[in-house]
PDB file of N, CA and C in Angstrom:
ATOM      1  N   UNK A   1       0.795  -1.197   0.000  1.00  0.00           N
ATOM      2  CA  UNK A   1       0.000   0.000   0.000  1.00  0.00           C
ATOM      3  C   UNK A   1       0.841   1.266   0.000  1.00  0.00           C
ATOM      4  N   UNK A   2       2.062   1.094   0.462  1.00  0.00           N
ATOM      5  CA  UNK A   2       2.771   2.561   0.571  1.00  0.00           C
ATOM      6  C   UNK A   2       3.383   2.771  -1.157  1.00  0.00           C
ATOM      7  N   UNK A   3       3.098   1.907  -1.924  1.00  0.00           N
ATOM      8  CA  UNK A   3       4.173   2.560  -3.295  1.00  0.00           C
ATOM      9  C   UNK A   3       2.850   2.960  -4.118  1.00  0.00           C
ATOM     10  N   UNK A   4       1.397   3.373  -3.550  1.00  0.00           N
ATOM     11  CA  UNK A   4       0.763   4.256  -3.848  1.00  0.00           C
ATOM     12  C   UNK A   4       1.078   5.308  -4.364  1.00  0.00           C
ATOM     13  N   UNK A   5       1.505   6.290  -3.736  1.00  0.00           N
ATOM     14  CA  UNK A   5       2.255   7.461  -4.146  1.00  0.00           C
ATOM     15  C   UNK A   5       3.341   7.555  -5.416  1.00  0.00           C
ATOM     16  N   UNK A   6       4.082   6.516  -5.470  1.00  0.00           N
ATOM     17  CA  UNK A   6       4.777   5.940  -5.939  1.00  0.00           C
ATOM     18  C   UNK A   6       4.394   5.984  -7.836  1.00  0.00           C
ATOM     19  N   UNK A   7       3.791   5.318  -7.447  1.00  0.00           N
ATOM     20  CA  UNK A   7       3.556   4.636  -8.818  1.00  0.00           C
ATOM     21  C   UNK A   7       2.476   5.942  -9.260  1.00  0.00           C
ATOM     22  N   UNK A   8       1.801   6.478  -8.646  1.00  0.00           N
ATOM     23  CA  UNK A   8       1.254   7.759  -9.250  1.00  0.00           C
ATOM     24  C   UNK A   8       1.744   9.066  -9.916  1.00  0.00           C
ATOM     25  N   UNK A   9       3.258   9.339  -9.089  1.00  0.00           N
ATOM     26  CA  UNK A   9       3.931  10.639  -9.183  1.00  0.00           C
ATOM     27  C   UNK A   9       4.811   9.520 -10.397  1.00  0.00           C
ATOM     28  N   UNK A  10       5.289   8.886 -10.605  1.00  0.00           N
ATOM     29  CA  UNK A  10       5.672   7.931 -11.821  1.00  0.00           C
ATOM     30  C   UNK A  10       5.036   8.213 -13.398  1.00  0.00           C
ATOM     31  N   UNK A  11       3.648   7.357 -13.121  1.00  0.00           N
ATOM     32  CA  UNK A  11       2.523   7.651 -13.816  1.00  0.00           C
ATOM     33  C   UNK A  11       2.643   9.172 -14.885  1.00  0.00           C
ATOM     34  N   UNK A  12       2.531   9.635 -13.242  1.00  0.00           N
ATOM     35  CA  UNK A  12       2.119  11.320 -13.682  1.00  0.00           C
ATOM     36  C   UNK A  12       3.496  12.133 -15.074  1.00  0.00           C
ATOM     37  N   UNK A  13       4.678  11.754 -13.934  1.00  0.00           N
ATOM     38  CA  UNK A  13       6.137  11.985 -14.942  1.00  0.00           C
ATOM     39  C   UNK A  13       6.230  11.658 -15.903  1.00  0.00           C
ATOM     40  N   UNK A  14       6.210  10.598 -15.876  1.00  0.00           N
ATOM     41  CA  UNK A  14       5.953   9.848 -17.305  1.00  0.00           C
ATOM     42  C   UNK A  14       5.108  10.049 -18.658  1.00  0.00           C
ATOM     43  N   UNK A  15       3.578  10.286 -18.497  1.00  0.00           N
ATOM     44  CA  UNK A  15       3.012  11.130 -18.846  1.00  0.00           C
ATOM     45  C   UNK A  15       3.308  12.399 -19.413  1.00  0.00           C
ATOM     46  N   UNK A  16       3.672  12.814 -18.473  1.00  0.00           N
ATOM     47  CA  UNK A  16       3.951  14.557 -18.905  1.00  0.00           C
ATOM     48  C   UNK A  16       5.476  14.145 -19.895  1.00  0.00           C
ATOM     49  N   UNK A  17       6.175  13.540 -19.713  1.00  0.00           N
ATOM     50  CA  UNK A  17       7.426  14.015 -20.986  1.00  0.00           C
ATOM     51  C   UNK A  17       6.999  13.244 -21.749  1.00  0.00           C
ATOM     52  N   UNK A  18       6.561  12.106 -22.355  1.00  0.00           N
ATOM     53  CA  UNK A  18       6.120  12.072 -23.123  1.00  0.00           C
ATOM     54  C   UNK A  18       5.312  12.929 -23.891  1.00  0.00           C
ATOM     55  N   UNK A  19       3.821  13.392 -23.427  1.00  0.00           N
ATOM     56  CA  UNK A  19       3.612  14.614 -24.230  1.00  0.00           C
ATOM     57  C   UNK A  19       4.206  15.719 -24.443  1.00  0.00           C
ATOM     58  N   UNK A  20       4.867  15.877 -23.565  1.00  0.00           N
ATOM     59  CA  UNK A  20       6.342  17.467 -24.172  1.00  0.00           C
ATOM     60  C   UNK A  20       6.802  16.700 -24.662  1.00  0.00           C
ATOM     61  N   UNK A  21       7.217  15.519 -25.047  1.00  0.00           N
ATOM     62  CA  UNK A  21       8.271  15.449 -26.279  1.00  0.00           C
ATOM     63  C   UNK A  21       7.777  15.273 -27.448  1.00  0.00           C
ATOM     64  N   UNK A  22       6.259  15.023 -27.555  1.00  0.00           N
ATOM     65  CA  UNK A  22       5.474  14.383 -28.784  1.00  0.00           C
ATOM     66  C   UNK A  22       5.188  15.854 -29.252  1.00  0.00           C
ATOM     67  N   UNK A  23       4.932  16.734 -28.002  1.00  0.00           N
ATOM     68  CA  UNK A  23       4.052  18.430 -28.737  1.00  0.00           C
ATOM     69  C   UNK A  23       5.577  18.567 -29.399  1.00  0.00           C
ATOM     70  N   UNK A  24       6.372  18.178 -28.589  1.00  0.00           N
ATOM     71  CA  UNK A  24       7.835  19.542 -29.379  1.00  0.00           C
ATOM     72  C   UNK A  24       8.118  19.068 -30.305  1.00  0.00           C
ATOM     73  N   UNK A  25       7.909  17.626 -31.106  1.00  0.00           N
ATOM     74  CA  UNK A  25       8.546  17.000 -31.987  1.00  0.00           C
ATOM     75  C   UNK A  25       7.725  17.541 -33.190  1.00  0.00           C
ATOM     76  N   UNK A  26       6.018  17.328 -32.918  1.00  0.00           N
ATOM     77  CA  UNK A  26       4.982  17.805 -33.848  1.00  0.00           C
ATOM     78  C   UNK A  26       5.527  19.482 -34.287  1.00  0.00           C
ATOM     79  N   UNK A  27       5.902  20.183 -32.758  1.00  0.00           N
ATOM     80  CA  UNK A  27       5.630  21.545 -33.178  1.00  0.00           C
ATOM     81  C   UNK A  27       6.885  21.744 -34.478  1.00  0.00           C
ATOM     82  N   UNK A  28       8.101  21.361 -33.809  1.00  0.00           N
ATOM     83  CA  UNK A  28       9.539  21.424 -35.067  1.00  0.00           C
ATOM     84  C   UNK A  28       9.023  21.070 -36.119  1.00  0.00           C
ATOM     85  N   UNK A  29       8.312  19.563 -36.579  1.00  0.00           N
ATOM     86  CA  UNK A  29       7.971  18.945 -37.785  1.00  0.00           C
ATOM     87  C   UNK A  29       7.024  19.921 -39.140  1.00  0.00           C
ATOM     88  N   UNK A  30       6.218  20.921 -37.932  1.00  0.00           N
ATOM     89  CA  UNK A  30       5.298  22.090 -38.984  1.00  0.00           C
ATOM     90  C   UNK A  30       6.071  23.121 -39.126  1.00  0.00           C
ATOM     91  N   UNK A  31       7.274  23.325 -38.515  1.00  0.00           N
ATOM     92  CA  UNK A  31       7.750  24.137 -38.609  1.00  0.00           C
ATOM     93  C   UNK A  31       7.300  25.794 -37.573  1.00  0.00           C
ATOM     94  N   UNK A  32       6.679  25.594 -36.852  1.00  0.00           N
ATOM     95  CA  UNK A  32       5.931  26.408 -35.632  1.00  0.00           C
ATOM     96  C   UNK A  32       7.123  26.843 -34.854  1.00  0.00           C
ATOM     97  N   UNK A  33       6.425  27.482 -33.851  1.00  0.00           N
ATOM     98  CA  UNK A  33       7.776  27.725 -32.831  1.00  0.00           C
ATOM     99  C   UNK A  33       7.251  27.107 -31.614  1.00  0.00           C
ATOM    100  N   UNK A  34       8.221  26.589 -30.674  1.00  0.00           N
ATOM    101  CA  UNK A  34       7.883  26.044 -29.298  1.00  0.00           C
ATOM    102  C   UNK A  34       7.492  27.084 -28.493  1.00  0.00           C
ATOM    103  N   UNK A  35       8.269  28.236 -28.317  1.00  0.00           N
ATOM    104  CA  UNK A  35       8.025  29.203 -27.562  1.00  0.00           C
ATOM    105  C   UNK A  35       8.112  30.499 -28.568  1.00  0.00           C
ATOM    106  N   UNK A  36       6.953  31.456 -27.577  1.00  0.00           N
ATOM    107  CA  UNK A  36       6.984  32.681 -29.227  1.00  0.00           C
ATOM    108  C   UNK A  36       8.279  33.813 -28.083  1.00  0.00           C
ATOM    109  N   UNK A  37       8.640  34.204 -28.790  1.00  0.00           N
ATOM    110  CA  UNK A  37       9.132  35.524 -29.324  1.00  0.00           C
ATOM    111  C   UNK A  37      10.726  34.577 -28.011  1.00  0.00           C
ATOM    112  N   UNK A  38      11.184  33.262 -28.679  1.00  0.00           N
ATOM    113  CA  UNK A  38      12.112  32.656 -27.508  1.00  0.00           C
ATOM    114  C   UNK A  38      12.792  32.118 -29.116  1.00  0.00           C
ATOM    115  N   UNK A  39      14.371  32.111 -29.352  1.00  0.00           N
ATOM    116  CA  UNK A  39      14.852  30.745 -30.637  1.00  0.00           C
ATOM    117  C   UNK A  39      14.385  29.916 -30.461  1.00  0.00           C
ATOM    118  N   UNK A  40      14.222  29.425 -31.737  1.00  0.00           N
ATOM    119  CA  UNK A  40      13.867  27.875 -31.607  1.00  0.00           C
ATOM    120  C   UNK A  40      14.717  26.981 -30.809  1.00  0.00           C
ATOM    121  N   UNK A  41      15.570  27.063 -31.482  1.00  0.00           N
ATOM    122  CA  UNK A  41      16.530  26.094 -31.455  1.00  0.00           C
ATOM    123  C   UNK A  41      17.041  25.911 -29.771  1.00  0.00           C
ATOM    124  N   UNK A  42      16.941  27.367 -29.083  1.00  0.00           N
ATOM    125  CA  UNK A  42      16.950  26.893 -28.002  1.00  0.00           C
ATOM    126  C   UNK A  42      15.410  26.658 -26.926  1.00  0.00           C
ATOM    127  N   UNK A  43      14.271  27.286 -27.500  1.00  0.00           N
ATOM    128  CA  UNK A  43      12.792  26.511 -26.963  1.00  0.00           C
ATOM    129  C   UNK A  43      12.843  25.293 -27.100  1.00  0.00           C
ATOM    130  N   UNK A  44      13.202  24.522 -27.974  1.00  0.00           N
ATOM    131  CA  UNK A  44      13.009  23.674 -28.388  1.00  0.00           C
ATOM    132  C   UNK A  44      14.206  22.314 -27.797  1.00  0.00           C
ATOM    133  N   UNK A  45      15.293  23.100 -27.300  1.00  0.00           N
ATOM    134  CA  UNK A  45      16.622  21.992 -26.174  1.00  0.00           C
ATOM    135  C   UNK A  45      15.840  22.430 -24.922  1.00  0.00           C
ATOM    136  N   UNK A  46      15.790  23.253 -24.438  1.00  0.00           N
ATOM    137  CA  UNK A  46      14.791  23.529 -23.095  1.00  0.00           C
ATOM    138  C   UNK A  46      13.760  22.532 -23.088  1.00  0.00           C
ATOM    139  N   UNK A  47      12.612  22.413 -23.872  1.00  0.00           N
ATOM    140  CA  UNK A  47      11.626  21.835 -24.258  1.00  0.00           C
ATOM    141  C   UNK A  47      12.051  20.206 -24.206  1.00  0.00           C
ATOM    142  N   UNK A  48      13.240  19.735 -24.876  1.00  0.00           N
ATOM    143  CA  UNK A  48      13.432  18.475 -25.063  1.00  0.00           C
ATOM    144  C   UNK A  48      13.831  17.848 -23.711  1.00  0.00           C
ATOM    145  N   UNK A  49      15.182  18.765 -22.938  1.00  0.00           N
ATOM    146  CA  UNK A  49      15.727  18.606 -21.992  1.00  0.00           C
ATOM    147  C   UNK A  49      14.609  18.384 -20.659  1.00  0.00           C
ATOM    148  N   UNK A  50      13.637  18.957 -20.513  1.00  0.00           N
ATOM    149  CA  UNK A  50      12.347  18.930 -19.558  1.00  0.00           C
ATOM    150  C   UNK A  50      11.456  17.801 -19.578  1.00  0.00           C
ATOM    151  N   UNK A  51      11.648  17.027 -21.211  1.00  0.00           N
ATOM    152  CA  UNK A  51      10.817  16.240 -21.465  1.00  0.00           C
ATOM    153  C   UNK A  51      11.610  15.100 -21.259  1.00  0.00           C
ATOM    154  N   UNK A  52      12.910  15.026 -21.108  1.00  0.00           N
ATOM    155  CA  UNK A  52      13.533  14.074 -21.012  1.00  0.00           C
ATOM    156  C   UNK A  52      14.148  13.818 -18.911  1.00  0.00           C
ATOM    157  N   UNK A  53      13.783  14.959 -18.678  1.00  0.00           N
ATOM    158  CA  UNK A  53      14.083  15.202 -17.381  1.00  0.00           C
ATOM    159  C   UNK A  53      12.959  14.318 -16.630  1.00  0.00           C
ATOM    160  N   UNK A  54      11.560  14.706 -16.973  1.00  0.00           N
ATOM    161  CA  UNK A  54      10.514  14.226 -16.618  1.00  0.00           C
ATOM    162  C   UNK A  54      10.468  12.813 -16.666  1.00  0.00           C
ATOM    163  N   UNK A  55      10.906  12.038 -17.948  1.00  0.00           N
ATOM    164  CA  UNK A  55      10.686  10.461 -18.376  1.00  0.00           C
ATOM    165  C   UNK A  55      11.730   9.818 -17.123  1.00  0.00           C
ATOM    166  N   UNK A  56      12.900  10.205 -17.401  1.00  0.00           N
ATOM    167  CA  UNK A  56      14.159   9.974 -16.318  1.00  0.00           C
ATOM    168  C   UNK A  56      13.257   9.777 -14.378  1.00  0.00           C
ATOM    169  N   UNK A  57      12.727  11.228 -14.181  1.00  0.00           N
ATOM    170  CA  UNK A  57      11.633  10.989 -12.940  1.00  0.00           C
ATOM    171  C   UNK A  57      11.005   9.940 -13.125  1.00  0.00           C
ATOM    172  N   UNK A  58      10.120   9.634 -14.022  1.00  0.00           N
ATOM    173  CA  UNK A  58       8.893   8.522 -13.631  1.00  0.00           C
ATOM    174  C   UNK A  58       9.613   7.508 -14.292  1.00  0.00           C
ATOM    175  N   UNK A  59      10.431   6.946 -14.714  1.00  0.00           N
ATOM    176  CA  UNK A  59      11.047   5.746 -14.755  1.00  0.00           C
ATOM    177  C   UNK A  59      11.776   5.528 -13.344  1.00  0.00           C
ATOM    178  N   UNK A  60      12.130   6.224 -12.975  1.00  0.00           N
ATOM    179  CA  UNK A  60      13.072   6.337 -11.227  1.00  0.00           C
ATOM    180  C   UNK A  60      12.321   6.046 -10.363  1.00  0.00           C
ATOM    181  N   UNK A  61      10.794   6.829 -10.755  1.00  0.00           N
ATOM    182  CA  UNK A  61       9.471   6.424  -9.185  1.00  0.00           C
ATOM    183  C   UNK A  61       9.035   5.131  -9.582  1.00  0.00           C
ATOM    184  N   UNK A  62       8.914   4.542 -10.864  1.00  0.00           N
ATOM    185  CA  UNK A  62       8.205   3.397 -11.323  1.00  0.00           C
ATOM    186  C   UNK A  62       9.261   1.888 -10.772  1.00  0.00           C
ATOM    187  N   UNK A  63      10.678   2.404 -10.899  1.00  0.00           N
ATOM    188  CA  UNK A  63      11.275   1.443 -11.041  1.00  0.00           C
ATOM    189  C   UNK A  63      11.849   1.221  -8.942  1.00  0.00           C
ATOM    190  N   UNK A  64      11.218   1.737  -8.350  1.00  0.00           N
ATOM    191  CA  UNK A  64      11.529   1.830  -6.863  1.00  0.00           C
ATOM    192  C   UNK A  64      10.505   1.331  -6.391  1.00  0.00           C
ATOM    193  N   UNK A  65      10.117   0.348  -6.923  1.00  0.00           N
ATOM    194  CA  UNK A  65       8.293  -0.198  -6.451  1.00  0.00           C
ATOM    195  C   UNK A  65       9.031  -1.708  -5.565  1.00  0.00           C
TER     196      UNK A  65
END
């Protein structure tokens, strides 16, 4: 009962970089900007780096079960 928490804040991480990495990949692919009036090139390492920060979290809470 205690890796409740656990496996939720996991869940949740996990979740979230995946969709930041799927929006940022879509947004580069149309050619859009990630962030307005920010470079791309660096919205878009910010953007990746967060999304990859996040997956790293919920693989770490998932895998402590």
């Amino acid at each position: 009962m205690e890796s409740g928490p656990e496996v939720f804040a996991g869940a949740v991480f996990a979740l979230f970089g995946a969709a930041l990495l799927v929006w940022t990949g879509v947004r580069l692919r149309r050619g859009e900007p990630v962030a307005d009036g920010v470079n791309r090139v660096a919205s878009a390492t910010v953007a990746s780096l967060a999304a990859a920060l996040a997956l790293v979290l919920g693989g770490y809470c998932l895998t402590r079960l």
